[in-house]
C-alpha atoms as a PDB file:
ATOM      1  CA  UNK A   1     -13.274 -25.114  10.923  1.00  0.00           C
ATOM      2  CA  UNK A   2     -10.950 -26.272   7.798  1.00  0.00           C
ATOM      3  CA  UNK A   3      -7.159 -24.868   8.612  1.00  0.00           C
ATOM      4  CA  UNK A   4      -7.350 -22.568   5.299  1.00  0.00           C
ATOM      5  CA  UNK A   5     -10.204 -20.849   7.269  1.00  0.00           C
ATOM      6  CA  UNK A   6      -8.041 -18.854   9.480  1.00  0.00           C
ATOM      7  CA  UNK A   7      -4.828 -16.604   8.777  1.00  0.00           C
ATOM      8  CA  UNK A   8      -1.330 -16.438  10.928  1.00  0.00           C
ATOM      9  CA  UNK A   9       0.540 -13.173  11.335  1.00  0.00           C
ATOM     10  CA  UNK A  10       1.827 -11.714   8.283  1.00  0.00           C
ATOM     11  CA  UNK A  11      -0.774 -13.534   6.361  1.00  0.00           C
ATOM     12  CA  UNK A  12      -2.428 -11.223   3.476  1.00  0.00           C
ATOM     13  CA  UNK A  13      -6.286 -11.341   3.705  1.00  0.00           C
ATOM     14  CA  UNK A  14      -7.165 -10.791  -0.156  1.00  0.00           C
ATOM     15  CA  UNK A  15     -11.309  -9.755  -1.077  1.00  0.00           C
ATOM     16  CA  UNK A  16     -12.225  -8.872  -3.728  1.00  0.00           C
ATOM     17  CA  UNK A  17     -15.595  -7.172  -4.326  1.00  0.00           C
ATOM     18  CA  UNK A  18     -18.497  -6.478  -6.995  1.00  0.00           C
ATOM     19  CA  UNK A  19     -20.527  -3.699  -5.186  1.00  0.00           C
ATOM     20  CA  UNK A  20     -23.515  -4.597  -7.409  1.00  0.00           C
ATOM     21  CA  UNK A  21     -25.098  -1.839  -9.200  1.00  0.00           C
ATOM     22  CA  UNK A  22     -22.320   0.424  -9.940  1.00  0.00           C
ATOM     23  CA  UNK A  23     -20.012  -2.311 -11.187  1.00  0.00           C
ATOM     24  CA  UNK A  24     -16.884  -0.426  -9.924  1.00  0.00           C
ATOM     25  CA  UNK A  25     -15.095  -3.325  -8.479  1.00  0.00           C
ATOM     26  CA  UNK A  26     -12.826  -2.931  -5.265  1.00  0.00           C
ATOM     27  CA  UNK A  27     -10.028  -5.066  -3.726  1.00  0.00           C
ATOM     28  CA  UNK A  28      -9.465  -5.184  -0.015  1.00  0.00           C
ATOM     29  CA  UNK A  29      -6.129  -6.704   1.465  1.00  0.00           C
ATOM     30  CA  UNK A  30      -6.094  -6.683   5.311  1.00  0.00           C
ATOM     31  CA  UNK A  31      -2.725  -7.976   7.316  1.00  0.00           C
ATOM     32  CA  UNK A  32      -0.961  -7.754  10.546  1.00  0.00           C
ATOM     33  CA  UNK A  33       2.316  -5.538  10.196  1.00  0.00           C
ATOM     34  CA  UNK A  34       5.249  -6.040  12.557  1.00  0.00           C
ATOM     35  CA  UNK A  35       3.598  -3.227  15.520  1.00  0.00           C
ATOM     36  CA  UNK A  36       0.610  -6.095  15.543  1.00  0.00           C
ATOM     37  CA  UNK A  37      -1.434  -3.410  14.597  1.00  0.00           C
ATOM     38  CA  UNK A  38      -3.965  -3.810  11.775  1.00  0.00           C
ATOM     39  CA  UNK A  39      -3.455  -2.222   7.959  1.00  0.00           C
ATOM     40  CA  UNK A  40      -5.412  -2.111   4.961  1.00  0.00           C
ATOM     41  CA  UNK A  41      -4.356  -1.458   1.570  1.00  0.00           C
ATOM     42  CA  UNK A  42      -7.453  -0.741  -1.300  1.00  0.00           C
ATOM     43  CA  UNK A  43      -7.232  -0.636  -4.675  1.00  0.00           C
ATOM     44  CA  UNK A  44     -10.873   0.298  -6.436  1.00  0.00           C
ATOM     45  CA  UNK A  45     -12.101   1.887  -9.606  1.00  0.00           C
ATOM     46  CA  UNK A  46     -14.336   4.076  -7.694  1.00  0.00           C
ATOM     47  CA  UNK A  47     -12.329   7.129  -7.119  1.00  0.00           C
ATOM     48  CA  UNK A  48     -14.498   7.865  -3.011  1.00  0.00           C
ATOM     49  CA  UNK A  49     -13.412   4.442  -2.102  1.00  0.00           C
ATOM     50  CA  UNK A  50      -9.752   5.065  -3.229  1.00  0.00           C
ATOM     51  CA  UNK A  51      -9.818   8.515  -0.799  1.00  0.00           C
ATOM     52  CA  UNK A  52     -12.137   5.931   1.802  1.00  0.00           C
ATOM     53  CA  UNK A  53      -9.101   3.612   1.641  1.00  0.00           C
ATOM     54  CA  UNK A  54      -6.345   6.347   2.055  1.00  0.00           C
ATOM     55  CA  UNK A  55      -7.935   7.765   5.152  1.00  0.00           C
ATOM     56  CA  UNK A  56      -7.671   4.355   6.999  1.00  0.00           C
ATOM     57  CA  UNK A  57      -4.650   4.571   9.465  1.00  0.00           C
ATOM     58  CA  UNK A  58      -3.220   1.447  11.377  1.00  0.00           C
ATOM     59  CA  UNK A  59      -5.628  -0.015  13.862  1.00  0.00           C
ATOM     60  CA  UNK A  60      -5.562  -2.332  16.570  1.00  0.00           C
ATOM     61  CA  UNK A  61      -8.188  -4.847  17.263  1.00  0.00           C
ATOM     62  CA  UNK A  62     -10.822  -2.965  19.233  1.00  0.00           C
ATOM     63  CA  UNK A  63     -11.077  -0.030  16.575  1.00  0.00           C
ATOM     64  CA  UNK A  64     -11.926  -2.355  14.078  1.00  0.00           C
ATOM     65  CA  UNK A  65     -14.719  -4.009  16.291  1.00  0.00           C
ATOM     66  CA  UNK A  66     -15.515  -0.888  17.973  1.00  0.00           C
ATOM     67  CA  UNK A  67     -19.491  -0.581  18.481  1.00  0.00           C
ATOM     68  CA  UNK A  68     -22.039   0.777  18.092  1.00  0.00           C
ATOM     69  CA  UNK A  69     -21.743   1.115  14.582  1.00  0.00           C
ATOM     70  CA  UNK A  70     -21.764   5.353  14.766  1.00  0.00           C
ATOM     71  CA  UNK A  71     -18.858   5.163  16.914  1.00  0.00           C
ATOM     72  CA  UNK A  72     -16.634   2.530  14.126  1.00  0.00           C
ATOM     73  CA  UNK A  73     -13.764   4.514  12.875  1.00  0.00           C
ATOM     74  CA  UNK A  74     -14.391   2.379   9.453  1.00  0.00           C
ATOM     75  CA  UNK A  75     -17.678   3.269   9.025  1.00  0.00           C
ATOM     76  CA  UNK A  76     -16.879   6.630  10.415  1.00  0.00           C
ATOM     77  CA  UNK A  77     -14.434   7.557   7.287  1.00  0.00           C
ATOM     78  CA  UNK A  78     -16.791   5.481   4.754  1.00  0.00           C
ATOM     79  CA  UNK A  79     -19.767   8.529   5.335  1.00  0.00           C
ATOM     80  CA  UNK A  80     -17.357  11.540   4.791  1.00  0.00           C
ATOM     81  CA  UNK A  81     -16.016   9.508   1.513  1.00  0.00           C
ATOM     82  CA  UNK A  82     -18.296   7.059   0.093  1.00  0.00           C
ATOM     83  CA  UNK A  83     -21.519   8.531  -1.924  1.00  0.00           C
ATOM     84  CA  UNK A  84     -24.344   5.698  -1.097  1.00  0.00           C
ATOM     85  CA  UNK A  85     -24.927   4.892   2.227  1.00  0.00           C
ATOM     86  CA  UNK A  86     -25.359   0.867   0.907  1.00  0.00           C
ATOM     87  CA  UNK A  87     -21.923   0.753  -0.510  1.00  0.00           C
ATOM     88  CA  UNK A  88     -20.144  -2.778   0.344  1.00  0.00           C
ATOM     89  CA  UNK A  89     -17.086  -1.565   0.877  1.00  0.00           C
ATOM     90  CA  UNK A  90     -17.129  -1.063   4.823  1.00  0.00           C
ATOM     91  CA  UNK A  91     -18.149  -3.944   5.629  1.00  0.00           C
ATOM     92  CA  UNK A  92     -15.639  -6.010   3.583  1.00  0.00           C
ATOM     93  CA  UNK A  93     -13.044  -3.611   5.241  1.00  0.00           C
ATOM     94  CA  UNK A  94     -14.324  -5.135   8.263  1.00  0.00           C
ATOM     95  CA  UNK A  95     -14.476  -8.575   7.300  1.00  0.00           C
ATOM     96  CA  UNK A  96     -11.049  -8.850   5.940  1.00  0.00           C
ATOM     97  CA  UNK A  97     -10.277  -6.740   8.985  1.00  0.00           C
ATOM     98  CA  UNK A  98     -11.103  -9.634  11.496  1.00  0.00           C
ATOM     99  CA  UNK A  99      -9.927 -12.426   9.407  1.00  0.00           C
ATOM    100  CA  UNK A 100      -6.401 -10.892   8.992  1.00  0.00           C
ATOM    101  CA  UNK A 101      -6.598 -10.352  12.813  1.00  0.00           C
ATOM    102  CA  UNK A 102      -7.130 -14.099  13.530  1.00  0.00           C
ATOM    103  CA  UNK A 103     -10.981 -13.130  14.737  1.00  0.00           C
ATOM    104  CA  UNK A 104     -13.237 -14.418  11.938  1.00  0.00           C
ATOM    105  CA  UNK A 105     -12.565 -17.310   9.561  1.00  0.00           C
ATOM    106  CA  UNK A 106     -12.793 -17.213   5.211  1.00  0.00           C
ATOM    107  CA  UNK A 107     -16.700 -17.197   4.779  1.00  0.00           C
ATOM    108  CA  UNK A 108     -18.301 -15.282   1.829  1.00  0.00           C
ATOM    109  CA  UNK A 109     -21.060 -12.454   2.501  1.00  0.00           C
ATOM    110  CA  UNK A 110     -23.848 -13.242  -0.004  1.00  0.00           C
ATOM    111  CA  UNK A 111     -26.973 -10.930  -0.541  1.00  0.00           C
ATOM    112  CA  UNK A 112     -29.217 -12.470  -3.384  1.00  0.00           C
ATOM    113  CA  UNK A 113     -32.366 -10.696  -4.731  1.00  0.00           C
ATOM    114  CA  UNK A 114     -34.850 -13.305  -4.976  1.00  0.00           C
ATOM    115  CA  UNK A 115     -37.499 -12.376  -8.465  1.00  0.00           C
END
């Protein structure tokens, strides 16, 4: 692992993301505030992930990794907000999520059609 792979407390996680089809681009920033609980902050043009990201509350470690997926407070808010069950935004919630919380390390999430 590189050091610029993983994040320290109080370190902004910063992703930004192109949901494909709809082209209504999205920026997740995940941190650790001073209660060591977890926050997100997103800004979006997509007015459902704007309410998504005002419905997620402070969470500690275990919400965000809670499983199975039916029982993950993330994706939990995402299907009484978002309007297509393959929106992106979730997930990179939960990516930035566990980087920010000093459980993943800085690795792109690529899905490439093949023609």
């Amino acid at each position: 692992m590189l050091g610029n792979d993983l994040t320290g407390p109080g370190d902004k996680v910063i992703v930004d993301v192109d949901p494909g089809a709809c082209r209504l681009r999205s920026q997740v920033i995940g941190w650790i505030d001073d209660d060591g609980m977890l926050r997100v902050q997103i800004t979006s043009e997509c007015k459902a992930v704007v309410e998504f990201g005002k419905r997620l509350h402070p969470m500690n470690v275990m919400e965000v990794l809670r499983m199975p997926y039916s029982e993950n407070l993330i994706y939990i808010e995402g299907g009484k907000t978002l309007k297509h069950t393959t929106c992106a935004i979730p997930l990179a919630v939960l990516k930035c999520l566990e980087v920010a919380g000093g459980m993943g390390v800085k690795r792109g999430i690529h899905i490439t059609f093949q023609s």
